[in-house]
N, C-alpha and C. Protein backbone atom coordinates (compact mmCIF):
# COMPACT_ATOMS: atom_id res chain seq x y z
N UNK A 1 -118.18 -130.27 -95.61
CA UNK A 1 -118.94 -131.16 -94.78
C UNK A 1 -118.27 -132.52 -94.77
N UNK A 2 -118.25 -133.22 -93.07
CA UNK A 2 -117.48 -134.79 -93.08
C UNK A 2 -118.32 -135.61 -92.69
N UNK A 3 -117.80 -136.54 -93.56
CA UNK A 3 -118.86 -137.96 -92.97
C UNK A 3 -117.81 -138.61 -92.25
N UNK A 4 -118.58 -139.39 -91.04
CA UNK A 4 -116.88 -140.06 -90.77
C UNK A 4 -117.67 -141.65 -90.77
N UNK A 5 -116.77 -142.82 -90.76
CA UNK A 5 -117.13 -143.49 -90.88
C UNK A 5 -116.13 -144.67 -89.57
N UNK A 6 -116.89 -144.83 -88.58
CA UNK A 6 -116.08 -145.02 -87.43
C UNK A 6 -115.88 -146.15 -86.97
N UNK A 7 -116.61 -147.23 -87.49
CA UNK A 7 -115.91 -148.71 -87.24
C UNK A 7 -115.04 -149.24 -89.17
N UNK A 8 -114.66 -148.14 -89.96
CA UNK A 8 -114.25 -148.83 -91.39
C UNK A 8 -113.19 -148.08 -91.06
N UNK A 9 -112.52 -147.27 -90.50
CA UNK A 9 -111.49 -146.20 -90.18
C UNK A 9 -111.14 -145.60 -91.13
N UNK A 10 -112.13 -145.43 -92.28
CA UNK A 10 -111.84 -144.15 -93.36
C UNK A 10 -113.12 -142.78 -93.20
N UNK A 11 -112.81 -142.35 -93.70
CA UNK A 11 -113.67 -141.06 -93.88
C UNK A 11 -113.37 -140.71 -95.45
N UNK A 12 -114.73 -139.99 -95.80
CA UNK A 12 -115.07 -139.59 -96.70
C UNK A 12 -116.03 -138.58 -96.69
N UNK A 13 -115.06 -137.41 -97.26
CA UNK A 13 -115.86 -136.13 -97.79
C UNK A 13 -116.20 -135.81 -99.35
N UNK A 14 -117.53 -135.50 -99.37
CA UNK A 14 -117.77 -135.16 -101.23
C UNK A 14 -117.32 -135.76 -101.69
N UNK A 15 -115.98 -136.03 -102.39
CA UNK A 15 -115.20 -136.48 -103.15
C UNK A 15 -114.00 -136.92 -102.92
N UNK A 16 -113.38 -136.69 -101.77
CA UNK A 16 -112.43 -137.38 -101.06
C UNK A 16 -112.59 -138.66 -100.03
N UNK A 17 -111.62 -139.27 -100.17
CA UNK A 17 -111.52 -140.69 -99.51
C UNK A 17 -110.48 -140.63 -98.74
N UNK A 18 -110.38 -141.26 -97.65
CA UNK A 18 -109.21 -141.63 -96.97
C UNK A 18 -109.48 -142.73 -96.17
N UNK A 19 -108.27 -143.36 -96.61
CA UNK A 19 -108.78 -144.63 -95.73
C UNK A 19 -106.92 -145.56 -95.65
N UNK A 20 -106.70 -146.57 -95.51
CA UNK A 20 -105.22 -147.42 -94.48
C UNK A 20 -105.25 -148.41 -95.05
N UNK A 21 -104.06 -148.82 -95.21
CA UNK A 21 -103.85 -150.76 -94.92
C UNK A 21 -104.23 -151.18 -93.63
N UNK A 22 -104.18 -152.67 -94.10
CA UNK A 22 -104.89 -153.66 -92.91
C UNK A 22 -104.41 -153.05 -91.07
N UNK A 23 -103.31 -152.88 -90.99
CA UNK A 23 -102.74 -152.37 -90.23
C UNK A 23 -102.85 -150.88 -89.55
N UNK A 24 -102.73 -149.95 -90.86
CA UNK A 24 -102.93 -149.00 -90.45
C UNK A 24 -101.14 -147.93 -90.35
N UNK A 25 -100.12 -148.88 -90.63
CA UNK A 25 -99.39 -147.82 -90.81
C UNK A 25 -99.45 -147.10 -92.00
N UNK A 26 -99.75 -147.45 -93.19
CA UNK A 26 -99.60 -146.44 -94.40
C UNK A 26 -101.23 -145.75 -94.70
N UNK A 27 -101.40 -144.99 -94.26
CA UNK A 27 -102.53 -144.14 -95.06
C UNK A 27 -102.82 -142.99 -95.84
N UNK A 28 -103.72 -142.61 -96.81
CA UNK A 28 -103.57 -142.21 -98.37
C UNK A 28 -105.14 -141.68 -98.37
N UNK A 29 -104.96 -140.45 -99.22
CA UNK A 29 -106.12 -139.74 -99.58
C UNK A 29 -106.98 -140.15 -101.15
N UNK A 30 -107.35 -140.17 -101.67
CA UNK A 30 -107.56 -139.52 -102.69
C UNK A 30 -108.85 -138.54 -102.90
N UNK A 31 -108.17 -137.54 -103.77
CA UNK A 31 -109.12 -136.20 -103.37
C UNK A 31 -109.64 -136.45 -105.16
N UNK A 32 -110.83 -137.04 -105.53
CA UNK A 32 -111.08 -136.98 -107.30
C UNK A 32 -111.86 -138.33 -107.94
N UNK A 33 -112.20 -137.89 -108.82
CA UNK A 33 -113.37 -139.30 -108.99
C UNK A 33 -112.30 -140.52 -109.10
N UNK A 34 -112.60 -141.89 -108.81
CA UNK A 34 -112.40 -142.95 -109.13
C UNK A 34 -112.71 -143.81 -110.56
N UNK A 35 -112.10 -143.62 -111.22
CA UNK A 35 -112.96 -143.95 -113.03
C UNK A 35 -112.63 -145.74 -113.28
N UNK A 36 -113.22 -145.68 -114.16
CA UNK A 36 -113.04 -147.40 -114.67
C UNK A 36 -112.94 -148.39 -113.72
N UNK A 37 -113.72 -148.39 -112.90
CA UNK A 37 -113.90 -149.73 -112.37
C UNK A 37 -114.02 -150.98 -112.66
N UNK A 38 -113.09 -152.04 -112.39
CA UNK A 38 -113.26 -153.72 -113.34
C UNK A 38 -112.87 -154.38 -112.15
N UNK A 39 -112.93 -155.84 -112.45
CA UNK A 39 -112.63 -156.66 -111.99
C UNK A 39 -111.56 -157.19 -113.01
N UNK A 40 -110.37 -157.58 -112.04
CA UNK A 40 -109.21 -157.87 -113.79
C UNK A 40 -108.89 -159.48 -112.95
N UNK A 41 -109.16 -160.11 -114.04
CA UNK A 41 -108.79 -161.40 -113.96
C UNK A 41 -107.31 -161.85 -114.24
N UNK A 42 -106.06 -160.58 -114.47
CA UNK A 42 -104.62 -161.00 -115.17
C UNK A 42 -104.04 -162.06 -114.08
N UNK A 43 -103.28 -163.16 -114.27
CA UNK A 43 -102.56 -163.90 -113.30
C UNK A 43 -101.99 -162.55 -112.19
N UNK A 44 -101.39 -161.33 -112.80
CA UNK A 44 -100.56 -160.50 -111.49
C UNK A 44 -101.63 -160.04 -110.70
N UNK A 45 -102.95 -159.68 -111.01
CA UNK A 45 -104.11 -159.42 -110.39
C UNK A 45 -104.24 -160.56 -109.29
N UNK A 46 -104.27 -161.90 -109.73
CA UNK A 46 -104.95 -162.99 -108.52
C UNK A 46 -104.15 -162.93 -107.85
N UNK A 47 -102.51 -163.46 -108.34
CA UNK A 47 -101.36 -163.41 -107.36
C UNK A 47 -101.14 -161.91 -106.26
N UNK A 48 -101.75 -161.13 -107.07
CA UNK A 48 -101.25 -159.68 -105.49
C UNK A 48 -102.21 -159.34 -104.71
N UNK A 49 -103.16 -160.32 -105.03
CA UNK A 49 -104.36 -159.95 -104.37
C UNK A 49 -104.99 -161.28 -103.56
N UNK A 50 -104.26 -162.35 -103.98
CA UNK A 50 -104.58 -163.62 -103.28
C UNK A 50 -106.08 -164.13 -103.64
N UNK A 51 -106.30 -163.91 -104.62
CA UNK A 51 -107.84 -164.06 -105.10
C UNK A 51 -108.10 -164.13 -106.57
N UNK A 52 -109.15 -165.04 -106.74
CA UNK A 52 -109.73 -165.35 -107.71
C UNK A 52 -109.48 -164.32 -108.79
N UNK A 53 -110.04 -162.73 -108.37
CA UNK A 53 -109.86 -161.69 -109.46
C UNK A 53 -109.85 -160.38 -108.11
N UNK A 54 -109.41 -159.26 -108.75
CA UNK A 54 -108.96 -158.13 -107.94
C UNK A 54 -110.14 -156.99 -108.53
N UNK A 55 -110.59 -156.31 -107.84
CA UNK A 55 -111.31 -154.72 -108.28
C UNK A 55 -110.33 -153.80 -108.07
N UNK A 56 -110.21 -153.10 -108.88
CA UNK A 56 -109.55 -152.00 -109.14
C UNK A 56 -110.33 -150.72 -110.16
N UNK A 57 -109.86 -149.76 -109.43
CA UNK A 57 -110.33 -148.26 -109.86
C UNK A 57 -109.40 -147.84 -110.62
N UNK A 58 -108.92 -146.11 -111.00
CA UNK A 58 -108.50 -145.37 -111.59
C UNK A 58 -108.53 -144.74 -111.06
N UNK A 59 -107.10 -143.41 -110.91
CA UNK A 59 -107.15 -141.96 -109.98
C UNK A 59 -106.04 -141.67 -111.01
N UNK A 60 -105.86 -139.98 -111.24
CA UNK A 60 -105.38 -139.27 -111.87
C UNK A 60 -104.14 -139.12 -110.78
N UNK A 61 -103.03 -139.04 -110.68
CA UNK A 61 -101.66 -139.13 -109.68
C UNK A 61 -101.96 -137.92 -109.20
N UNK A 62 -102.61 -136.54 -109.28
CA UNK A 62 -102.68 -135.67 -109.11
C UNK A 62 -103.67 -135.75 -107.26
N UNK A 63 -104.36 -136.58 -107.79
CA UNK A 63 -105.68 -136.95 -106.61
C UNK A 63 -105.03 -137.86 -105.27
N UNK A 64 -104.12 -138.35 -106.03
CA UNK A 64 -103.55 -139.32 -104.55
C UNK A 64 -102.67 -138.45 -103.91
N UNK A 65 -102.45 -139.19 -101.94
CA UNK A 65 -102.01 -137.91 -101.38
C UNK A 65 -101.62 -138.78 -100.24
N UNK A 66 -100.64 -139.13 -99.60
CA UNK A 66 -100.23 -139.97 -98.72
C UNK A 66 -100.36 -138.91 -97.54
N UNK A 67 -100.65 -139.11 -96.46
CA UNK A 67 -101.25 -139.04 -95.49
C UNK A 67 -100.39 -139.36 -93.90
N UNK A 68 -99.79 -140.80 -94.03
CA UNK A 68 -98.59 -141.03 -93.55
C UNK A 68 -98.19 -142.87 -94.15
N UNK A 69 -96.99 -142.99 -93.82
CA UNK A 69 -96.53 -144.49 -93.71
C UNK A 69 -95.70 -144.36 -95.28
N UNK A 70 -95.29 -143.77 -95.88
CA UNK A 70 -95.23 -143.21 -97.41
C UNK A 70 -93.57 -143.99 -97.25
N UNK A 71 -92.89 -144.23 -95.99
CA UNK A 71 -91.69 -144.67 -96.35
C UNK A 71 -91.87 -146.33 -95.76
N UNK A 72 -93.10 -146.30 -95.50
CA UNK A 72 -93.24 -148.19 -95.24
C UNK A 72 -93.57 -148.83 -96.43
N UNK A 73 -93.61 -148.27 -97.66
CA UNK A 73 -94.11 -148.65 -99.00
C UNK A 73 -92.80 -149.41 -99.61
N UNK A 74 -93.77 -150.66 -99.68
CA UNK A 74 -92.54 -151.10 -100.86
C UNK A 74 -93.24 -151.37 -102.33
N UNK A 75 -91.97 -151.78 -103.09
CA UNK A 75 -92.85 -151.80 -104.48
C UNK A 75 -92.09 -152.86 -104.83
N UNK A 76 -92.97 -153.69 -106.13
CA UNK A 76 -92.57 -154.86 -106.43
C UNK A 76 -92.58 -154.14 -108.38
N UNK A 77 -91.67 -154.40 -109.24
CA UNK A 77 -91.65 -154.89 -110.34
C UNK A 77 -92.42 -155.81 -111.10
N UNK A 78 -93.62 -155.34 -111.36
CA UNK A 78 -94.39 -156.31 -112.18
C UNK A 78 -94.34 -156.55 -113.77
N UNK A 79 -93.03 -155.96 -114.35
CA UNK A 79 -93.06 -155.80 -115.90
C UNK A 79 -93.88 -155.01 -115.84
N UNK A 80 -94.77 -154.90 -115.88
CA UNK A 80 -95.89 -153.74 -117.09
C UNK A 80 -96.18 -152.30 -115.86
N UNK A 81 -95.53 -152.67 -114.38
CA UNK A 81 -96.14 -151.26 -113.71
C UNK A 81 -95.11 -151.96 -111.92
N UNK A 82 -95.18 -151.13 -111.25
CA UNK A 82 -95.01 -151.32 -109.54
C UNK A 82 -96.21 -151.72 -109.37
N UNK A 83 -96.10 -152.64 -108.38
CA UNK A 83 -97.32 -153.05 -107.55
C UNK A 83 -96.60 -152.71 -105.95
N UNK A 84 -97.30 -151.40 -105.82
CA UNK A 84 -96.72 -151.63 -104.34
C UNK A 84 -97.91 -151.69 -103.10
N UNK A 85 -97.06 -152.07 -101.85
CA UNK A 85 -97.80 -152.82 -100.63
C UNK A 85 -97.22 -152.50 -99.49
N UNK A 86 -97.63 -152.68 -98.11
CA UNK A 86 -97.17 -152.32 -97.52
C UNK A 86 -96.58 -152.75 -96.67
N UNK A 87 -94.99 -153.01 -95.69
CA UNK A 87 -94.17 -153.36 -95.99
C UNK A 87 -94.12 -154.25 -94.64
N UNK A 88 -94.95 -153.86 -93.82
CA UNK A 88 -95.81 -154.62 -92.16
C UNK A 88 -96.56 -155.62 -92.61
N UNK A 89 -97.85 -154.92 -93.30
CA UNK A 89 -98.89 -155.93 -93.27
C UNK A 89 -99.02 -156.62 -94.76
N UNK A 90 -98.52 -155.91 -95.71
CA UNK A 90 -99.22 -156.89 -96.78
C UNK A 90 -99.42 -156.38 -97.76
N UNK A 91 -100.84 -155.41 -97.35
CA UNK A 91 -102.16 -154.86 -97.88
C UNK A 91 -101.53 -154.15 -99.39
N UNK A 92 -101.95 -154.54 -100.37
CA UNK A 92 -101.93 -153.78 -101.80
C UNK A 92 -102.36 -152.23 -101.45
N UNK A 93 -101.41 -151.56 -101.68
CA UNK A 93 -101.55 -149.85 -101.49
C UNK A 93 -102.09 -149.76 -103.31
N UNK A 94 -100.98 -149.46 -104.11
CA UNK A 94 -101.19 -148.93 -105.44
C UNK A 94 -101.06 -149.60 -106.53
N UNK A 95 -101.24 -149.51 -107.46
CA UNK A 95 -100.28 -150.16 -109.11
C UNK A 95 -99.76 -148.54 -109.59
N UNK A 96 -99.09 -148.45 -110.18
CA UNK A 96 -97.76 -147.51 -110.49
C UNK A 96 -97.79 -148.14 -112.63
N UNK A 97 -98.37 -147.99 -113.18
CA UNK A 97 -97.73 -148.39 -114.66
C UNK A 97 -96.70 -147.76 -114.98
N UNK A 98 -95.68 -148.89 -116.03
CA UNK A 98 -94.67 -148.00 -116.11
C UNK A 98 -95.31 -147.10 -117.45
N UNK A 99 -96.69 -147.24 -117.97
CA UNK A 99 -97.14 -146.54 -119.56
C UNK A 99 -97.14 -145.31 -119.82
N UNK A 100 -98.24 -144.71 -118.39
CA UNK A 100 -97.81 -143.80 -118.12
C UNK A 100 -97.83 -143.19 -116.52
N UNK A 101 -97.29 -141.52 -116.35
CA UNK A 101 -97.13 -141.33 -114.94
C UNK A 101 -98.33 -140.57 -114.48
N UNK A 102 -99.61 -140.51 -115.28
CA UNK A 102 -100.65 -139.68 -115.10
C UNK A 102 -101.72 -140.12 -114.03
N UNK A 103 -101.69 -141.98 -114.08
CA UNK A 103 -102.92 -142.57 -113.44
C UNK A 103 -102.11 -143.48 -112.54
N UNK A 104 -103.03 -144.04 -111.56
CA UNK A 104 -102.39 -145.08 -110.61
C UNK A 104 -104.12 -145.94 -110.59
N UNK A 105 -103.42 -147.04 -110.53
CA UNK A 105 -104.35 -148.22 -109.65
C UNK A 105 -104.60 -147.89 -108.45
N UNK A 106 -106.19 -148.38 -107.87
CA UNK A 106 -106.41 -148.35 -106.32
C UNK A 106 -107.17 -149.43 -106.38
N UNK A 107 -106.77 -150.42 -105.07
CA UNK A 107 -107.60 -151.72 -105.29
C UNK A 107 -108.80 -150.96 -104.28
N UNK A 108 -110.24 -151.65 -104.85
CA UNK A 108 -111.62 -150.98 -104.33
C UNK A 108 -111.58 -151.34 -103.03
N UNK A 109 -110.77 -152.44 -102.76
CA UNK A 109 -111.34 -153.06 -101.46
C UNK A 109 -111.26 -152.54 -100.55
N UNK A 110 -109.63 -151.81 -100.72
CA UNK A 110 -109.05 -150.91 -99.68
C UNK A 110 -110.19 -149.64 -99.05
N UNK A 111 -110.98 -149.43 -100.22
CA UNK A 111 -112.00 -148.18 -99.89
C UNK A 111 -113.62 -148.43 -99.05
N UNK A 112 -113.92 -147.86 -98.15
CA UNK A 112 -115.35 -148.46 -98.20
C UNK A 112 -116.25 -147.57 -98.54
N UNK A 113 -116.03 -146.98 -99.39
CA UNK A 113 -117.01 -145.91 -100.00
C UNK A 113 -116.16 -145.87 -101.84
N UNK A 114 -116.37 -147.13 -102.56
CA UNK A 114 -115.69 -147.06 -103.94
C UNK A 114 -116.94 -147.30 -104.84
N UNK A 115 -116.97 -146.76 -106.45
CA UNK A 115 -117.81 -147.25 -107.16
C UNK A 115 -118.06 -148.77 -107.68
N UNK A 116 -118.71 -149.34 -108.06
CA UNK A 116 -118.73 -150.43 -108.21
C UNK A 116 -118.13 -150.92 -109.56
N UNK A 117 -117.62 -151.75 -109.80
CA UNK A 117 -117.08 -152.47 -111.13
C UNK A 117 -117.60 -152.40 -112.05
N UNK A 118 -117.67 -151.84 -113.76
CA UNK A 118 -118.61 -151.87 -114.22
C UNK A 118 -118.25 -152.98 -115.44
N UNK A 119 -117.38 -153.42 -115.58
CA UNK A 119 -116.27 -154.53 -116.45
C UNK A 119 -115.44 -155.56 -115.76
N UNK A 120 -115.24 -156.81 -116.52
CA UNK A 120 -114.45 -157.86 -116.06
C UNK A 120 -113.06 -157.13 -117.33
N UNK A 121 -112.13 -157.45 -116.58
CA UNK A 121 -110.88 -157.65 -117.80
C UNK A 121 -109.99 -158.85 -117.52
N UNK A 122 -109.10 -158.96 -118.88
CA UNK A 122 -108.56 -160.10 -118.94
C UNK A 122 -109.01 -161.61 -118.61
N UNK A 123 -110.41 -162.03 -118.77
CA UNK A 123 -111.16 -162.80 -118.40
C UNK A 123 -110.34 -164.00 -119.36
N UNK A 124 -109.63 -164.00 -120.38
CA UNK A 124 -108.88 -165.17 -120.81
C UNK A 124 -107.87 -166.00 -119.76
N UNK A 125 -107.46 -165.30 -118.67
CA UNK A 125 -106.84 -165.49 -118.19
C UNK A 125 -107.85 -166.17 -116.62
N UNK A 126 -109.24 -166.15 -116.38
CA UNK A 126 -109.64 -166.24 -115.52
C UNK A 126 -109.08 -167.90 -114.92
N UNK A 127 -109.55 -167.93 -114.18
CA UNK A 127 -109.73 -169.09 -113.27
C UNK A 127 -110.69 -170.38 -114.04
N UNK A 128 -110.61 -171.27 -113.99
CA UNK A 128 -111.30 -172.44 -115.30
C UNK A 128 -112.73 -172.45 -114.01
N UNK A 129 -112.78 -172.27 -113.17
CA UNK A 129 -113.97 -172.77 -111.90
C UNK A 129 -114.61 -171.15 -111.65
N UNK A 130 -114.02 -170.00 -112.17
CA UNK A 130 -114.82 -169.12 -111.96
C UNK A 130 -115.81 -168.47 -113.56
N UNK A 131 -117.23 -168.44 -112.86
CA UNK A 131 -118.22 -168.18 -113.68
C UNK A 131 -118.62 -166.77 -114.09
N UNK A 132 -118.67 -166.41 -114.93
CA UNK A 132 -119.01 -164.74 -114.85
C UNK A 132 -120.77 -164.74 -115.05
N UNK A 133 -121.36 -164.36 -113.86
CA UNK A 133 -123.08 -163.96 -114.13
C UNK A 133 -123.20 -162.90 -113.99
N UNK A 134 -122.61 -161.97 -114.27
CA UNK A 134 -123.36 -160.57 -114.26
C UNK A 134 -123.36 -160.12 -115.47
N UNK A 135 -123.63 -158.98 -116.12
CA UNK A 135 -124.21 -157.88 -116.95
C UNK A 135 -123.15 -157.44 -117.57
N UNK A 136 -122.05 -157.44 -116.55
CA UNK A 136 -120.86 -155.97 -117.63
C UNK A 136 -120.34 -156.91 -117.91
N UNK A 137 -119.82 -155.87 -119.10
CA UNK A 137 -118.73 -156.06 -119.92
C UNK A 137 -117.73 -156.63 -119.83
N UNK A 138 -117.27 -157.73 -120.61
CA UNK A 138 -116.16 -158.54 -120.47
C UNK A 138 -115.14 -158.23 -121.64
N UNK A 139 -113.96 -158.47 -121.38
CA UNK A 139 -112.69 -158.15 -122.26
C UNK A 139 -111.90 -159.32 -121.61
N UNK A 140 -111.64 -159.88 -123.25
CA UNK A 140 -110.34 -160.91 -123.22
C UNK A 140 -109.22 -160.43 -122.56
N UNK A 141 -108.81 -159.03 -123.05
CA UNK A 141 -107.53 -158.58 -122.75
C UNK A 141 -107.72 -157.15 -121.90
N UNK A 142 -106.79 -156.44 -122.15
CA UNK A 142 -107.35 -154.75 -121.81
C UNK A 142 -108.11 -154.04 -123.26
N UNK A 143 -109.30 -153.43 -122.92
CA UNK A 143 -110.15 -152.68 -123.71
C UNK A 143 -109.02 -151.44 -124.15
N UNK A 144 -108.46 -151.46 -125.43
CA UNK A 144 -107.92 -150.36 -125.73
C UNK A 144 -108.86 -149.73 -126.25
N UNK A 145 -108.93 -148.21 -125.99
CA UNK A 145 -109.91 -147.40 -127.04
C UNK A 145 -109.56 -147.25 -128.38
């Protein structure tokens, strides 16, 4: 069964997502839950995202699934992972860690059907003018288990 969703230009079935950069040349599936939702306050977070703090999910590499635009991707070297984007418009496609090759970053924004944040991270690093009022969980750094 499809839901379509016709002025956000993604669709979403059960458990799959699909949805584009700003533009619309690169678009990407993911077929699988979205886990750990935060808001990460790291300086590479504000800087690739042009903002205060970035939302970002979790997908198992197995779940992501490019769709088309897969050679308009560029990637940037962030020390700790690729941040790649897309190579027209801008738009943050993935994070890539170099830790390991199992999971990828998806910024939420890109989705309009994502879970909601349930953690701030790296909040040492926040912004001196931004306030945290909500409920979840905050981490200085990354929550190692």
């Amino acid at each position: 069964m499809s839901e379509a969703n016709s002025t956000s230009g993604s669709t979403k079935r059960l458990d799959m997502t699909t949805t584009s950069c700003l533009c619309g040349a690169i678009s990407y599936e993911i077929n699988g839950k979205i886990t750990q939702p935060r808001y990460c306050h790291c300086s590479h977070c504000r800087k690739f995202s042009g903002s205060a703090y970035a939302a970002w999910g979790v997908v198992e590499v197995d779940s992501f699934r490019w769709i088309s635009g897969a050679e308009l991707v560029s990637r940037f070297d962030a020390g700790n992972g690729y941040r790649t984007f897309c190579s027209q418009c801008g738009s943050p496609v993935r994070y890539e860690p170099h830790a390991t090759n199992k999971i990828l970053g998806i910024p939420l924004g890109a989705l309009h059907d994502a879970p909601p944040p349930t953690m701030h991270l790296w909040t040492r690093s926040k912004l001196p003018w931004i306030e945290i009022n909500d409920d979840l969980a905050q981490y200085e750094t990354y929550p190692h288990p």
